[in-house]
PDB file of N, CA and C in Angstrom:
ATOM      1  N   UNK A   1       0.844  -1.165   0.000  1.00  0.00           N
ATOM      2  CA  UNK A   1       0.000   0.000   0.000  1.00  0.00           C
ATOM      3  C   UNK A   1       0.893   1.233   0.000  1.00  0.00           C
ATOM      4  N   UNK A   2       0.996   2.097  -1.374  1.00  0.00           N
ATOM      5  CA  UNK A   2       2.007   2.978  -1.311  1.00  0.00           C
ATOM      6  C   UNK A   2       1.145   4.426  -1.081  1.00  0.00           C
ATOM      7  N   UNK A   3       1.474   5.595  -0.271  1.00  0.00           N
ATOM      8  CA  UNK A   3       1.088   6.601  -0.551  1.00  0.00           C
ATOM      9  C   UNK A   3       1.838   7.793  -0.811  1.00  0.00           C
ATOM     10  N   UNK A   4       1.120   8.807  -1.426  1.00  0.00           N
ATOM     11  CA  UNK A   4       2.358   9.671  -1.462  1.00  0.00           C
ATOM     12  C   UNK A   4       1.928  10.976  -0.746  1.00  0.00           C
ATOM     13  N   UNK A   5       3.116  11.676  -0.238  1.00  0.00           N
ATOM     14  CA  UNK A   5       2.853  12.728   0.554  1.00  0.00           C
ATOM     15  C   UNK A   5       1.765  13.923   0.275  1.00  0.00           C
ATOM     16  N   UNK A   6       0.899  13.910  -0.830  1.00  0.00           N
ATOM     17  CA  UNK A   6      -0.482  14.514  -0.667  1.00  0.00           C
ATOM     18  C   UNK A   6      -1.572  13.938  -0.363  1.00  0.00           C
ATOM     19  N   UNK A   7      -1.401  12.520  -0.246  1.00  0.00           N
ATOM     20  CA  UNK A   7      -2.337  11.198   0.285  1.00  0.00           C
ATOM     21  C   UNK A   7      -2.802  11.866   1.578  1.00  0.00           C
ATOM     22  N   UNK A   8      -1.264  12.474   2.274  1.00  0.00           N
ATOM     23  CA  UNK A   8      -1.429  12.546   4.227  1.00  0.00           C
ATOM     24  C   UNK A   8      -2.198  14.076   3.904  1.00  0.00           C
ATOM     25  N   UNK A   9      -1.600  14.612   3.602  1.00  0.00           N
ATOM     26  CA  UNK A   9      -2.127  16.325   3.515  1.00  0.00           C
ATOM     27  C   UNK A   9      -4.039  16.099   3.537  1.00  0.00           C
ATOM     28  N   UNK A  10      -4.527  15.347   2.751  1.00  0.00           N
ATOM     29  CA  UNK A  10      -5.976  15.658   2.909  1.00  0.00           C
ATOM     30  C   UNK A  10      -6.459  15.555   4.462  1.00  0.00           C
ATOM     31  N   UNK A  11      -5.205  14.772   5.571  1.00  0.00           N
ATOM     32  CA  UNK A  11      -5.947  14.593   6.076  1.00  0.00           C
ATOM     33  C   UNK A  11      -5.471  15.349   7.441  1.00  0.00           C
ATOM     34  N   UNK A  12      -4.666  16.406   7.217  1.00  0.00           N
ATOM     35  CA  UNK A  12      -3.850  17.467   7.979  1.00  0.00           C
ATOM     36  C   UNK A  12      -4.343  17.726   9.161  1.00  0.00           C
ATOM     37  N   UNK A  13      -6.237  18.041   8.786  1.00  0.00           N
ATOM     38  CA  UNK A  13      -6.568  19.012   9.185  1.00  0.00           C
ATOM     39  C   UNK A  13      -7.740  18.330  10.530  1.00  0.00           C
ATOM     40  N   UNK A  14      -7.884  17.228  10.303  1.00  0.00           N
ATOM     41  CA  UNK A  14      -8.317  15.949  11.255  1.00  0.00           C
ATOM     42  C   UNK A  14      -8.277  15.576  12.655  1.00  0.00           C
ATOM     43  N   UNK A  15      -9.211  15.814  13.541  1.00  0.00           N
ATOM     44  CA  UNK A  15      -9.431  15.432  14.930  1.00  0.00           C
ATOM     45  C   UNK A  15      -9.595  14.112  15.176  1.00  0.00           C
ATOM     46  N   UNK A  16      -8.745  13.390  15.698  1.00  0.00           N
ATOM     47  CA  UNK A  16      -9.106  11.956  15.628  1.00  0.00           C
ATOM     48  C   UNK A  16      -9.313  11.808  17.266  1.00  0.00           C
ATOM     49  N   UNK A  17     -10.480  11.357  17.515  1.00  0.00           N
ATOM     50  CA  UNK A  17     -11.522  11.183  18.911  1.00  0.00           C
ATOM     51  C   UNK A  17     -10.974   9.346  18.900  1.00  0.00           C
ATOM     52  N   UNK A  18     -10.876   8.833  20.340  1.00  0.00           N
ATOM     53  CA  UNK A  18     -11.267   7.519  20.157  1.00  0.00           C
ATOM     54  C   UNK A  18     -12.538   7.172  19.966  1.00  0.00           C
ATOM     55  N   UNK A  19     -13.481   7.562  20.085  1.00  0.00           N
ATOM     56  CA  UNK A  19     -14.944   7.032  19.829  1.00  0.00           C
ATOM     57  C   UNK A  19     -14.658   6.668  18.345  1.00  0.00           C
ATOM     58  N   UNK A  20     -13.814   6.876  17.190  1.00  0.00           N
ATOM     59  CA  UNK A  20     -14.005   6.746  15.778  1.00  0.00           C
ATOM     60  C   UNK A  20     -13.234   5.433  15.552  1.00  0.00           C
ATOM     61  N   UNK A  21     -12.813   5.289  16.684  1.00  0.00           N
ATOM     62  CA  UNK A  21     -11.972   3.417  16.187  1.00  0.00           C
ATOM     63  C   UNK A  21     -12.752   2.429  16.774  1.00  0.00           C
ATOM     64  N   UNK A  22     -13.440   1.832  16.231  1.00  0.00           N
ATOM     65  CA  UNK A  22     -13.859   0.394  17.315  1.00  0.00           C
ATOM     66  C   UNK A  22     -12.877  -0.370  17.236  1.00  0.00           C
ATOM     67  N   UNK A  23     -12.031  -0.625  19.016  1.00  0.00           N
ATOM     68  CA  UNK A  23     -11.402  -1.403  19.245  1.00  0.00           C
ATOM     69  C   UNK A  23     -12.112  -2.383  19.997  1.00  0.00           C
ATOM     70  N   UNK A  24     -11.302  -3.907  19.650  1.00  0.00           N
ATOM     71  CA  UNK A  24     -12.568  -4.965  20.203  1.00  0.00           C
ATOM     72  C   UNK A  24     -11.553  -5.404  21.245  1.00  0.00           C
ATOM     73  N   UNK A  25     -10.433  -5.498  21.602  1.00  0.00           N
ATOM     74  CA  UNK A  25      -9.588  -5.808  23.109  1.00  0.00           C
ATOM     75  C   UNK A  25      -8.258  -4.673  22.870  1.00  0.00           C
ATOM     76  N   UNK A  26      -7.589  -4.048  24.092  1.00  0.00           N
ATOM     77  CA  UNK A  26      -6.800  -3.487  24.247  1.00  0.00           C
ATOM     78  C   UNK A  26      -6.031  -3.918  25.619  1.00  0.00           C
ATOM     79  N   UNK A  27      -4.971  -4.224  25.340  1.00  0.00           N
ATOM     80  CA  UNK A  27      -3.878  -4.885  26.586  1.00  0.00           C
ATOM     81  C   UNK A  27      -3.129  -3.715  27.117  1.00  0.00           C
ATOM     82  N   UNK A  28      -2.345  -3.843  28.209  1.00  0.00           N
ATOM     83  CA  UNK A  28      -1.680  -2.969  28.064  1.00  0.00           C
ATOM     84  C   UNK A  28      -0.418  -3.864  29.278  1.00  0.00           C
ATOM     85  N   UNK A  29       0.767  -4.153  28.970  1.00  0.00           N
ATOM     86  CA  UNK A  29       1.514  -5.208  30.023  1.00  0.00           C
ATOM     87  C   UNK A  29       2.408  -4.257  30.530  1.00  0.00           C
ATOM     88  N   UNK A  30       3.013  -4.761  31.857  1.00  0.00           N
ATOM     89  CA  UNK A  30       3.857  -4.285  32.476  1.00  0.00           C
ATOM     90  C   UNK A  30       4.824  -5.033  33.219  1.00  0.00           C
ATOM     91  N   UNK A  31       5.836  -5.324  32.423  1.00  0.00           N
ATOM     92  CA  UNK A  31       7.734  -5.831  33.052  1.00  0.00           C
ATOM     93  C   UNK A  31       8.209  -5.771  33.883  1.00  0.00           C
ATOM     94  N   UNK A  32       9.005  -5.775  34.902  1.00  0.00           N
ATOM     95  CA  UNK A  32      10.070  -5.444  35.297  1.00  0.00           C
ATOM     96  C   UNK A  32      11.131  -6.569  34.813  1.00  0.00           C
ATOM     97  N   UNK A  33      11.990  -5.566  34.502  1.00  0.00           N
ATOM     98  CA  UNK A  33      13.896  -6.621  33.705  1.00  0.00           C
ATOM     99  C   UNK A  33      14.707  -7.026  35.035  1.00  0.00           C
ATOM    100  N   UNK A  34      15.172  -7.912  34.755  1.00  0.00           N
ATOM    101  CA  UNK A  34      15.515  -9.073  35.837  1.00  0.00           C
ATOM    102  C   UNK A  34      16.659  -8.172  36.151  1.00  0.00           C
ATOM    103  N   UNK A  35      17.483  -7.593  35.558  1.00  0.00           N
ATOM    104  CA  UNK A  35      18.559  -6.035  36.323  1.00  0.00           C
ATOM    105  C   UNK A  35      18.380  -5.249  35.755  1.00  0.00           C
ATOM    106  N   UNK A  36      18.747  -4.123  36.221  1.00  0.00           N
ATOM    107  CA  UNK A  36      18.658  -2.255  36.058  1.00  0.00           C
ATOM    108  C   UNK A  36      20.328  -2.821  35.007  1.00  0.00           C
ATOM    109  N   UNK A  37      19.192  -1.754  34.012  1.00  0.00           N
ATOM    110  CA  UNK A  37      20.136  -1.612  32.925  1.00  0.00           C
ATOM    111  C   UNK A  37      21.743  -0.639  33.391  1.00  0.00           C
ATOM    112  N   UNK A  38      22.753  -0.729  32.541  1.00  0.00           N
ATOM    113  CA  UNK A  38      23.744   0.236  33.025  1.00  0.00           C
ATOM    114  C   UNK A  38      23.875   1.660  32.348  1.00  0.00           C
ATOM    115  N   UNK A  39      24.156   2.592  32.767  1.00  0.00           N
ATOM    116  CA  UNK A  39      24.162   3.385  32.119  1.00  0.00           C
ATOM    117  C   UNK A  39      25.458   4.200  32.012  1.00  0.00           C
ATOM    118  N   UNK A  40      26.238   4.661  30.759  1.00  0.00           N
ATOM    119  CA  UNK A  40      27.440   5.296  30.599  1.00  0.00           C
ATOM    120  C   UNK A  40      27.225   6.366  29.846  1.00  0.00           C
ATOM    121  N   UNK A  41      28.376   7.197  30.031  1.00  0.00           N
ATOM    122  CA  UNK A  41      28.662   8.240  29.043  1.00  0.00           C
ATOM    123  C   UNK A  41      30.173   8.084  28.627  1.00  0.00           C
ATOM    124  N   UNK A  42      30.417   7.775  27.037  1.00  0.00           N
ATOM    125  CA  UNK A  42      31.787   8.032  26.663  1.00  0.00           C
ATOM    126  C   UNK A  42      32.476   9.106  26.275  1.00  0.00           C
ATOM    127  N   UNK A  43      33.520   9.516  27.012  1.00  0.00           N
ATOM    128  CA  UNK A  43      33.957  11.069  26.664  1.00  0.00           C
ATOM    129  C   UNK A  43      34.970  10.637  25.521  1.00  0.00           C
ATOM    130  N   UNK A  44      35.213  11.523  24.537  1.00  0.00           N
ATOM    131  CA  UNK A  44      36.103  11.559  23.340  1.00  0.00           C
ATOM    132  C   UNK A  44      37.501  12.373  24.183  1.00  0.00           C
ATOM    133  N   UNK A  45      38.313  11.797  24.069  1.00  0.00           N
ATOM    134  CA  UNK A  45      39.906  12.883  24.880  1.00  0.00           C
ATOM    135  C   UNK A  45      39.998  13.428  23.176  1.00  0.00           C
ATOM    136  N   UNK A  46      41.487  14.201  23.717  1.00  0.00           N
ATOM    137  CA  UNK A  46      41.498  15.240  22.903  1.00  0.00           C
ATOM    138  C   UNK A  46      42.185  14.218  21.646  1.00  0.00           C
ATOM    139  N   UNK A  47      42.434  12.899  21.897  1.00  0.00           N
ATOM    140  CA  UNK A  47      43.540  12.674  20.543  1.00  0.00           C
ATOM    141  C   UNK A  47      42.247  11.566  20.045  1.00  0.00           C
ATOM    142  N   UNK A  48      41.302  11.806  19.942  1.00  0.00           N
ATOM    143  CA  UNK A  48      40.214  11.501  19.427  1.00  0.00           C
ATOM    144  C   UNK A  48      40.600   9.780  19.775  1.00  0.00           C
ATOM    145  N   UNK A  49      40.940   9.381  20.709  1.00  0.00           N
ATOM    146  CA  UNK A  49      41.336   8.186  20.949  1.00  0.00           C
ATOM    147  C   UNK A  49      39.674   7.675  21.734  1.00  0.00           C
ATOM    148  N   UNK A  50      38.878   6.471  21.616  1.00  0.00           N
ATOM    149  CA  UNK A  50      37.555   5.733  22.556  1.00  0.00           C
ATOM    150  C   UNK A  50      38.627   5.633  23.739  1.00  0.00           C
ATOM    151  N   UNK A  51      37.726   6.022  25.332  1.00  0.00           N
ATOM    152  CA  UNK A  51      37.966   5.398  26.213  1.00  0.00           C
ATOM    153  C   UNK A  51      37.125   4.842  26.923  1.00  0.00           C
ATOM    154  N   UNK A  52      37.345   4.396  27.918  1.00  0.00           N
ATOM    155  CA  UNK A  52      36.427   3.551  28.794  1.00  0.00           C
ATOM    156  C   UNK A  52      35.318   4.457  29.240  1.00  0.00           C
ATOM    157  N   UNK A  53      34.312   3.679  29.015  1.00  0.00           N
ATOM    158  CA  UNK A  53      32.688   4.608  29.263  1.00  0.00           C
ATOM    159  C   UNK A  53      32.791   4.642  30.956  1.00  0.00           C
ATOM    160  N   UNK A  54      32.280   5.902  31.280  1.00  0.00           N
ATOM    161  CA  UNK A  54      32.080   5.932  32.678  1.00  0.00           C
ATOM    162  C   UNK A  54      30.727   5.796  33.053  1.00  0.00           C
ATOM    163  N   UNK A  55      30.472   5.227  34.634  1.00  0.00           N
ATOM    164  CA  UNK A  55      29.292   4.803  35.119  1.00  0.00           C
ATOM    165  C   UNK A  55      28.632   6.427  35.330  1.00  0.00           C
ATOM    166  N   UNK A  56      27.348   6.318  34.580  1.00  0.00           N
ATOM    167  CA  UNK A  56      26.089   7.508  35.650  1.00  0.00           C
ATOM    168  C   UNK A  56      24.935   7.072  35.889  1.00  0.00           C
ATOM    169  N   UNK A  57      24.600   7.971  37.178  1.00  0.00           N
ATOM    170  CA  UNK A  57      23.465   7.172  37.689  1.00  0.00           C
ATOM    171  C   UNK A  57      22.143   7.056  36.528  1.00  0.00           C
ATOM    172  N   UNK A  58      21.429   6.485  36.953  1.00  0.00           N
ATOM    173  CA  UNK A  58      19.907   6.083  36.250  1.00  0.00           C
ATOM    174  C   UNK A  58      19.270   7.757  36.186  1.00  0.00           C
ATOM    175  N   UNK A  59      19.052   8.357  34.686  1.00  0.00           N
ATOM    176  CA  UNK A  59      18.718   9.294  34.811  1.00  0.00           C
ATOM    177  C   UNK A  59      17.047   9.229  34.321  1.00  0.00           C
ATOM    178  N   UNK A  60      16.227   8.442  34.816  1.00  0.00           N
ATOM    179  CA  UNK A  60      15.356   7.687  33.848  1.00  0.00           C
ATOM    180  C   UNK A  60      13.915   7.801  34.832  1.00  0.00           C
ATOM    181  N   UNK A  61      14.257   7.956  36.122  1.00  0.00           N
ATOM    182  CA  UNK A  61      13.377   7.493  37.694  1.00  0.00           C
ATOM    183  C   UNK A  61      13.062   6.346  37.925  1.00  0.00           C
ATOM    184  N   UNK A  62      14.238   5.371  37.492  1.00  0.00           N
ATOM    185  CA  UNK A  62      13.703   3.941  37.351  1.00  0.00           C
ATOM    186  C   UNK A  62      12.863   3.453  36.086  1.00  0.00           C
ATOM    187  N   UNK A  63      12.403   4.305  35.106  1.00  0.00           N
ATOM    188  CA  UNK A  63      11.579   3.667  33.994  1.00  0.00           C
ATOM    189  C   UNK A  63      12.148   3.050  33.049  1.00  0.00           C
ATOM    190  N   UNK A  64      13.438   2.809  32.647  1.00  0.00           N
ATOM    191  CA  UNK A  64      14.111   2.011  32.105  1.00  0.00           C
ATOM    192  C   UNK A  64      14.474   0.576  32.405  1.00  0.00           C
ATOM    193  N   UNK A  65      14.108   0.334  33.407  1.00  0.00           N
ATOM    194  CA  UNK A  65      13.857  -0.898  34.185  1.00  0.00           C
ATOM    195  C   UNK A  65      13.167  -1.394  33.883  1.00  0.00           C
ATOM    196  N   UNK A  66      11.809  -0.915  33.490  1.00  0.00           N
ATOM    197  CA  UNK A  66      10.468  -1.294  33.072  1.00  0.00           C
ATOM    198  C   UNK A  66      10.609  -1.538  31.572  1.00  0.00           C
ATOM    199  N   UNK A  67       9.547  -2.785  30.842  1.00  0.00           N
ATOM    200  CA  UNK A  67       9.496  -2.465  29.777  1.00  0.00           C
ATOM    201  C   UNK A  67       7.955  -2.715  29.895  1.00  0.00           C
ATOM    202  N   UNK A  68       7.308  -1.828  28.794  1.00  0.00           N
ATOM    203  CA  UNK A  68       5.917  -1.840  28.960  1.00  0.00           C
ATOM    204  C   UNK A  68       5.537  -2.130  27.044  1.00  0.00           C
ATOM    205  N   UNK A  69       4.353  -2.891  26.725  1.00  0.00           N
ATOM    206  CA  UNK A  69       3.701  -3.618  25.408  1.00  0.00           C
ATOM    207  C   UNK A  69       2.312  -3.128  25.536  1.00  0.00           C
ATOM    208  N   UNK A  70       2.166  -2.658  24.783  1.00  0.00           N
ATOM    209  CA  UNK A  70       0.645  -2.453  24.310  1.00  0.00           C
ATOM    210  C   UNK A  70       0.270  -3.195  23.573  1.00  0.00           C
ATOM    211  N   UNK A  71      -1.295  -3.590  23.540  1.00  0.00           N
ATOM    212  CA  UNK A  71      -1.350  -4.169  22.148  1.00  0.00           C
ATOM    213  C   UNK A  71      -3.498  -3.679  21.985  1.00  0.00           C
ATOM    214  N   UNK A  72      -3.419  -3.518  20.974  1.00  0.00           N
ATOM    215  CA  UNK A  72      -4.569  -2.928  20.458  1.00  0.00           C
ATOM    216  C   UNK A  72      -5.089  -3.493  19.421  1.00  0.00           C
ATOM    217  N   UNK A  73      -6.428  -4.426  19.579  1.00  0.00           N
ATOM    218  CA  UNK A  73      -7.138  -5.051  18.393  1.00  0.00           C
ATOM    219  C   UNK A  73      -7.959  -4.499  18.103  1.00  0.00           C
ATOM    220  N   UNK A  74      -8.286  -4.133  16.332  1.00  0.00           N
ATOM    221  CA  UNK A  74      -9.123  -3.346  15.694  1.00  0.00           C
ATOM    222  C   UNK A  74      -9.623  -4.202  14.661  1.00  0.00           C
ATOM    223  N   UNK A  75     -10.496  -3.979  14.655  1.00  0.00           N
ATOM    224  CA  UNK A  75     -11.475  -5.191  12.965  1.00  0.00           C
ATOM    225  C   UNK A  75     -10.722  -4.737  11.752  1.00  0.00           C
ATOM    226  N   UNK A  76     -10.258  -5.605  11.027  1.00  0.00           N
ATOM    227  CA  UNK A  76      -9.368  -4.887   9.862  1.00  0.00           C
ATOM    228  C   UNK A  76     -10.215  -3.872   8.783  1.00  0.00           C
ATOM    229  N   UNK A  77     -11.140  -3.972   8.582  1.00  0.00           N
ATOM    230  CA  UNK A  77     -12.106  -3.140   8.139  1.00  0.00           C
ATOM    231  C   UNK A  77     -11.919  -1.841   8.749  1.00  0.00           C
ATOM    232  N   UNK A  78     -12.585  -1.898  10.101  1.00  0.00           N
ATOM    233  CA  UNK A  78     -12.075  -0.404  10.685  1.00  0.00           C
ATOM    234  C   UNK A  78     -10.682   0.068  10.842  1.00  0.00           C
ATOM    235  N   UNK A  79      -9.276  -0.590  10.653  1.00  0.00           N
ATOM    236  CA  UNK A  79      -8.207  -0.119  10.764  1.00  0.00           C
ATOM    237  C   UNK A  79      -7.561   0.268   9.047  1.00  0.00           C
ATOM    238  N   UNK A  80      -8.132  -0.395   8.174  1.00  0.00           N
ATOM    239  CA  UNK A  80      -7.480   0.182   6.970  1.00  0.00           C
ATOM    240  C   UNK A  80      -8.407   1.609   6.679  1.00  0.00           C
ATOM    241  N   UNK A  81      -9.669   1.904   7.295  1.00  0.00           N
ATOM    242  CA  UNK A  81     -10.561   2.987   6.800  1.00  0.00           C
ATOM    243  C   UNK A  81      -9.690   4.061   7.805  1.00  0.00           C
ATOM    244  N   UNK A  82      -8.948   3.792   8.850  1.00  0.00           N
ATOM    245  CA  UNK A  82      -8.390   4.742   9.419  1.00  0.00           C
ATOM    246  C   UNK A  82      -6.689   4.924   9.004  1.00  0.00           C
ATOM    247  N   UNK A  83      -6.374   3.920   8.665  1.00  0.00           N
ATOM    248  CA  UNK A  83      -4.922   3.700   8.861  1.00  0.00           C
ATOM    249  C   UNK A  83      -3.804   4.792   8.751  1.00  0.00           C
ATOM    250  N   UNK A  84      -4.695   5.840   7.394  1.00  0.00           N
ATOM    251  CA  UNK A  84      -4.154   7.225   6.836  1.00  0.00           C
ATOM    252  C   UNK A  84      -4.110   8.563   7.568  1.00  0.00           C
ATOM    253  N   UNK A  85      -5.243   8.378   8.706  1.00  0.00           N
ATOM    254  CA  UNK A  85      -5.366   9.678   9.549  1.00  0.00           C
ATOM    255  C   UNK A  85      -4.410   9.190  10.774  1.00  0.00           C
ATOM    256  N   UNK A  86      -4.052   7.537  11.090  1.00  0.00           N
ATOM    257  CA  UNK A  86      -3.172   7.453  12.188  1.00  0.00           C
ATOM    258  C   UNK A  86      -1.817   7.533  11.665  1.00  0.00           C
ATOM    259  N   UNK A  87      -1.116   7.633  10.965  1.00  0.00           N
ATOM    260  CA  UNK A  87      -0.075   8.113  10.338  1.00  0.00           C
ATOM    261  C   UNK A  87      -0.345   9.325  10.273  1.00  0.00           C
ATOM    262  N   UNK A  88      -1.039   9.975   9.890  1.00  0.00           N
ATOM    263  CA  UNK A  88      -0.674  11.588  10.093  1.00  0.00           C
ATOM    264  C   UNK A  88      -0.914  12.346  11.045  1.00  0.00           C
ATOM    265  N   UNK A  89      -1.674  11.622  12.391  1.00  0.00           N
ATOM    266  CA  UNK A  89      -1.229  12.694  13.798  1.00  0.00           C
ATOM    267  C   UNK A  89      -0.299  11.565  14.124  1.00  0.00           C
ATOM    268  N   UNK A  90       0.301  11.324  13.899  1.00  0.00           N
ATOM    269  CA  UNK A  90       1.327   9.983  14.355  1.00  0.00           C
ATOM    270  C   UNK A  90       2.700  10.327  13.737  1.00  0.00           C
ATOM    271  N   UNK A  91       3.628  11.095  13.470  1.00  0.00           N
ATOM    272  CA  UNK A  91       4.506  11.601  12.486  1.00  0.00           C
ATOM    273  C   UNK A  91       5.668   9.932  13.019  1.00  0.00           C
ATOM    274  N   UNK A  92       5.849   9.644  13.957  1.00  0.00           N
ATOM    275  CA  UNK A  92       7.123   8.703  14.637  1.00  0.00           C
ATOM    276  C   UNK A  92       6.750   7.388  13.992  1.00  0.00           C
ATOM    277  N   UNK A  93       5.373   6.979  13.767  1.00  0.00           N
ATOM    278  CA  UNK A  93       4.471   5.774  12.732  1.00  0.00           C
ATOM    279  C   UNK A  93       4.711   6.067  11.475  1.00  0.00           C
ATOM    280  N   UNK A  94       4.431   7.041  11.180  1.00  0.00           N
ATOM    281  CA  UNK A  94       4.877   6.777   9.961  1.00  0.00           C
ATOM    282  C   UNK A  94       6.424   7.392   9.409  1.00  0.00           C
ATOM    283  N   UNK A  95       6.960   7.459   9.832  1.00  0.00           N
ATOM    284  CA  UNK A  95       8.575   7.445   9.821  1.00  0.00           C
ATOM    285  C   UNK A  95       8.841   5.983   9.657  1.00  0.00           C
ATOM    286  N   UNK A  96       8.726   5.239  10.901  1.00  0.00           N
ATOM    287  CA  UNK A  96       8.572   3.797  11.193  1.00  0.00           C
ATOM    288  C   UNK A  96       8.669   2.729   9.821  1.00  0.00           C
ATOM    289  N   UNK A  97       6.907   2.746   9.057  1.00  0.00           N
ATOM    290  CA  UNK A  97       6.636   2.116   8.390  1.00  0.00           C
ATOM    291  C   UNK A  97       7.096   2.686   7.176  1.00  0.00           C
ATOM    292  N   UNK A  98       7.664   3.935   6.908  1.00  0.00           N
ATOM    293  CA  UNK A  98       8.420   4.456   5.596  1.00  0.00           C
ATOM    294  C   UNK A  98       9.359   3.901   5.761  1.00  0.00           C
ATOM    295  N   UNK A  99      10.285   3.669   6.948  1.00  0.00           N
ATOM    296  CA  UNK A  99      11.739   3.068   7.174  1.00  0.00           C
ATOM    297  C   UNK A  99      11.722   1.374   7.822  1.00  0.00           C
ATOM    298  N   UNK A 100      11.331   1.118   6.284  1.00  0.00           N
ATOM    299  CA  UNK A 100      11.587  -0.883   6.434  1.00  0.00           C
ATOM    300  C   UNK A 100      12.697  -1.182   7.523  1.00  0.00           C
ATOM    301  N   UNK A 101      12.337  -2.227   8.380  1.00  0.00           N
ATOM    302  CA  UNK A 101      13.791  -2.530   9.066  1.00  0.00           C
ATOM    303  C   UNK A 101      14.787  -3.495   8.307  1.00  0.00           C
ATOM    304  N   UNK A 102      15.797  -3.129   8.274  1.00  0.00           N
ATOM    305  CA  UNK A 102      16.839  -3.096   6.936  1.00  0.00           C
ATOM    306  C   UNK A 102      17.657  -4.727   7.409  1.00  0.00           C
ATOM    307  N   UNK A 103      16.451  -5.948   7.652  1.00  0.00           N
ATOM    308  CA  UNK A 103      16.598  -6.920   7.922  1.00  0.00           C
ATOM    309  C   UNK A 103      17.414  -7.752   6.801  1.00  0.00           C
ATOM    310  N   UNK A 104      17.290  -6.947   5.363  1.00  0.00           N
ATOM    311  CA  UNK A 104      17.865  -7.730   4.593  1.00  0.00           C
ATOM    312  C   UNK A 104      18.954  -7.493   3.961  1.00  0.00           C
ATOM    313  N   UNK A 105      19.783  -6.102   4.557  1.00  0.00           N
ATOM    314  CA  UNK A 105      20.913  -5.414   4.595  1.00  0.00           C
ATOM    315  C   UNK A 105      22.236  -6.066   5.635  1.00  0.00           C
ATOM    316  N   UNK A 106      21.586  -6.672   6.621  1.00  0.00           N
ATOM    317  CA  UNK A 106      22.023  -7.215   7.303  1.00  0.00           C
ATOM    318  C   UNK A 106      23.442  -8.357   6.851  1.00  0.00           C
ATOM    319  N   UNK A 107      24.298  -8.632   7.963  1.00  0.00           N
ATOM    320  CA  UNK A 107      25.233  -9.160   7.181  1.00  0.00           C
ATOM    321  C   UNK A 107      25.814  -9.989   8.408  1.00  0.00           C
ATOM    322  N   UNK A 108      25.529 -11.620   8.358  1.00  0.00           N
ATOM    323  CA  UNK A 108      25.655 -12.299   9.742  1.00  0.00           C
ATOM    324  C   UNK A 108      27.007 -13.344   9.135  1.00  0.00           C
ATOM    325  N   UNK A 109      27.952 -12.896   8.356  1.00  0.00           N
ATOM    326  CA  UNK A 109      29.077 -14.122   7.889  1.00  0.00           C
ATOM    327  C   UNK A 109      30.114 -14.206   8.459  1.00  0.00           C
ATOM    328  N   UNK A 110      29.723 -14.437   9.930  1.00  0.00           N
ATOM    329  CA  UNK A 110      30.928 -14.692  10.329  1.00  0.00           C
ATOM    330  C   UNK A 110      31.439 -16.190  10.940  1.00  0.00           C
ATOM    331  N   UNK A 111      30.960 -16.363   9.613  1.00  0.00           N
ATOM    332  CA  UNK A 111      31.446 -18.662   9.559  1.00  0.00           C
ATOM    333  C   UNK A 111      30.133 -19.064   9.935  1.00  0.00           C
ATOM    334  N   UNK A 112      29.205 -18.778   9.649  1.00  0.00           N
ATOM    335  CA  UNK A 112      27.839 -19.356   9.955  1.00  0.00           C
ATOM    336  C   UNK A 112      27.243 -19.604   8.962  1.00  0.00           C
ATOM    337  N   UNK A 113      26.743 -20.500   8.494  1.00  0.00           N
ATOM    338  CA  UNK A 113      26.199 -21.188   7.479  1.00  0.00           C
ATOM    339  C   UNK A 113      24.764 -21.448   7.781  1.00  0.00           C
ATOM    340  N   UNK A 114      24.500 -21.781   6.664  1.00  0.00           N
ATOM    341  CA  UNK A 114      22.644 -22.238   7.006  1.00  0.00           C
ATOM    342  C   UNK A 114      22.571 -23.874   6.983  1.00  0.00           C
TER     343      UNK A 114
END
């Protein structure tokens, strides 16, 4: 399904209410990761040489600890009649689905065979 950038423009101008999606289940989960992630900052010295990343604290309030999944079921009927107005108050979605994940760019040869 290709569109092109005057596809989104018709629909610029668009209030999207939830009352206009019938969703038929919506999840919403909540994690905690078995350790607190680490967190560094690497400083560049002056002879542009990598050094060892230094420890800083969790600048996060603990929410990086967490990982949280949504998941949202919509009748496919009602999600392709919307699909165009959620891409366009959605600018980070559709970035997303413009930018394939470059799974087949990928390059795993390091002596591994199929």
């Amino acid at each position: 399904m290709e569109h092109s950038d005057s596809s989104f423009a018709n629909y610029a101008d668009l209030k999207l209410k939830s009352t206009h999606f019938s969703i038929s289940f919506i999840k919403i989960g909540f994690w905690q990761l078995d350790h607190p992630p680490d967190f560094e900052i690497e400083k560049v010295s002056q002879s542009r040489k990598r050094e060892k990343p230094e420890p800083v604290p969790d600048f996060t309030q603990e929410q990086a600890s967490c990982c949280r999944r949504h998941w949202i079921e919509v009748p496919e009927e009602d999600f392709d009649k919307h699909y165009e107005k959620i891409l366009v108050c959605c600018p980070r979605l559709k970035s997303i689905r413009e930018d394939h994940f470059p799974f087949r760019t990928l390059s795993f040869s390091n002596g591994l065979h199929h």
